[in-house]
Protein backbone atom coordinates (compact mmCIF):
# COMPACT_ATOMS: atom_id res chain seq x y z
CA UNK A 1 -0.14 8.17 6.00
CA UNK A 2 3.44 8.78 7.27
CA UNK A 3 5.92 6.06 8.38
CA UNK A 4 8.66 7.03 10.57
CA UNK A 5 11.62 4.51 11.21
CA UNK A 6 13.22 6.14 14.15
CA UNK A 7 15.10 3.04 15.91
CA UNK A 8 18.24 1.00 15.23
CA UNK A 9 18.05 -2.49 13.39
CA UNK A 10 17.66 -5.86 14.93
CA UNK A 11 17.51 -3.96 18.35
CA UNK A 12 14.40 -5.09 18.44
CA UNK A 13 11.48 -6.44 16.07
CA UNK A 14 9.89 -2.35 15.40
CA UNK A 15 11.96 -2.42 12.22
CA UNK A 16 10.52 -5.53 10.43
CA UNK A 17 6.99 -4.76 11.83
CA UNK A 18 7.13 -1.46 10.29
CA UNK A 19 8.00 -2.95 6.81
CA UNK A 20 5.51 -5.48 7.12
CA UNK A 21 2.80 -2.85 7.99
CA UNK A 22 3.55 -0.78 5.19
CA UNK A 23 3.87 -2.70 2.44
CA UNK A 24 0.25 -4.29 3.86
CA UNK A 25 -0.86 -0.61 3.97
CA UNK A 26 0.38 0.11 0.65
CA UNK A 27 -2.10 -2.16 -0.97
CA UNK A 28 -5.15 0.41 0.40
CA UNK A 29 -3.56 3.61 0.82
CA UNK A 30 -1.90 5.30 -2.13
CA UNK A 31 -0.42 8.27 -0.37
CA UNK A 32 1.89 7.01 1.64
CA UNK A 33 5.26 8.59 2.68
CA UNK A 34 8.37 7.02 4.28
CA UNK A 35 10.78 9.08 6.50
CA UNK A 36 14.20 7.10 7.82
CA UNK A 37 15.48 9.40 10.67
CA UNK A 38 17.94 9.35 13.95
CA UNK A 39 18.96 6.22 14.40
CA UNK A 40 16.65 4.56 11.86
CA UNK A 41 18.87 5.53 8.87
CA UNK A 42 20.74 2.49 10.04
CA UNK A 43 18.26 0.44 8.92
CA UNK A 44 19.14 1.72 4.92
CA UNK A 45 22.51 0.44 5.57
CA UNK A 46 23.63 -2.37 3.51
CA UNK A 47 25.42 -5.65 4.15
CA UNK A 48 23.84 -5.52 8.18
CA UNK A 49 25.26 -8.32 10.34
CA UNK A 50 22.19 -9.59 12.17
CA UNK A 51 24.34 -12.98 13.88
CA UNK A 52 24.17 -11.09 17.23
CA UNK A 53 20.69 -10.58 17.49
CA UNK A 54 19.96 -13.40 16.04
CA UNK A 55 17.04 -11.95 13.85
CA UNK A 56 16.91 -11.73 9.60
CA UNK A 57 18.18 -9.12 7.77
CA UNK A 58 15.02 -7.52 6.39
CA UNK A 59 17.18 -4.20 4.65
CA UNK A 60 16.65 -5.78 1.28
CA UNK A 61 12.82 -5.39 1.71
CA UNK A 62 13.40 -1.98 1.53
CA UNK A 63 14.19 -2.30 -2.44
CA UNK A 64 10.17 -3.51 -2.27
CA UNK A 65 9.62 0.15 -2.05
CA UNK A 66 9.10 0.28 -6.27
CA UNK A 67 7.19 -2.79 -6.93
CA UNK A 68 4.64 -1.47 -4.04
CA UNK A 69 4.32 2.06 -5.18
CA UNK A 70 5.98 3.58 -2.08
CA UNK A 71 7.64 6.88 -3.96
CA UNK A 72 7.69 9.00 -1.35
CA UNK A 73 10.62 7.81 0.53
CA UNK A 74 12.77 10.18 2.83
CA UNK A 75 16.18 10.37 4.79
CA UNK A 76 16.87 13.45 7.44
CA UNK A 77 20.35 14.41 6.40
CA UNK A 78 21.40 15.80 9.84
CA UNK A 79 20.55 12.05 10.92
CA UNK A 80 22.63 10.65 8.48
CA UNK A 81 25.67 12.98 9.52
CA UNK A 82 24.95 12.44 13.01
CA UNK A 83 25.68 8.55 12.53
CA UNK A 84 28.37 8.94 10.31
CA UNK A 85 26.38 7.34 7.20
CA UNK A 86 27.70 8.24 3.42
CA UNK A 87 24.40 8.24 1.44
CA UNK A 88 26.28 5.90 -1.28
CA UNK A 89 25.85 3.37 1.83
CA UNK A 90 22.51 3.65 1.63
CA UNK A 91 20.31 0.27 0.15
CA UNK A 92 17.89 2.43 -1.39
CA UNK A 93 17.77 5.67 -3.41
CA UNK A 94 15.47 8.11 -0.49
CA UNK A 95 15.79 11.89 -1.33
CA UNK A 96 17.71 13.79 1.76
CA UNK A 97 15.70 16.48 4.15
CA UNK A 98 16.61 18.98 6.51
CA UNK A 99 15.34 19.54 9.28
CA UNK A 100 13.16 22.19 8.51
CA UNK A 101 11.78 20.18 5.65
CA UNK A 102 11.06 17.16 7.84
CA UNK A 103 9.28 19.32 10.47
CA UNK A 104 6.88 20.40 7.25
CA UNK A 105 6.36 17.17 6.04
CA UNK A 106 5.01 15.30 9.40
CA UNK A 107 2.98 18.38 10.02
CA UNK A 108 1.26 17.96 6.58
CA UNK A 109 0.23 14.45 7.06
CA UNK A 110 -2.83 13.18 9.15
CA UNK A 111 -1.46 9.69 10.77
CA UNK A 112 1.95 8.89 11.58
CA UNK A 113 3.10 5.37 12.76
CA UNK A 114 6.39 5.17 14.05
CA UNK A 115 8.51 2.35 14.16
């Protein structure tokens, strides 16, 4: 099972649901991969100021990854570039992909949920 996090934080609630659902899904499924790309590598970002949207900053969930199991945990690196992100920004340690790589990796896998 495949998680993509495609949107921006706080713009609306897809980002927390997706956490939620995976770390729900990690308790039945041990295969599960996480893939942070276009404008969800904002979500990795640390320090978010959520005042404006009036919503919690869930980023720090993210370091939940470990204690859950979740080891396969991904960031597109022409994504990152494209926002102007420095992977030391990043909350969590996710290993970088191209494009070509990503392309493999959500044709390998048989459901996708995307967030």
């Amino acid at each position: 099972m495949t998680f993509v996090f495609r949107s921006a934080p706080h713009s609306s609630t897809a980002g927390r649901e997706g956490v939620d659902a995976l770390l729900a899904a990690s308790a039945y499924c041990e295969d599960i991969c996480v893939i942070f790309m276009d404008e969800g590598v904002n979500q990795l970002l640390v320090g978010q100021d959520t005042t404006s949207s009036l919503m919690k900053d869930y980023a720090p969930m993210f370091k939940l990854f470990d204690l859950y199991d979740v080891e396969q945990v991904y960031v597109h690196d022409a994504s990152l570039q494209a926002q102007g992100i420095q992977y030391a920004e990043l909350i969590i340690d996710a290993e970088t992909v191209t494009t070509e790589e990503l392309k493999l990796k959500l044709s390998s896998t048989k459901k996708i949920l995307t967030f």
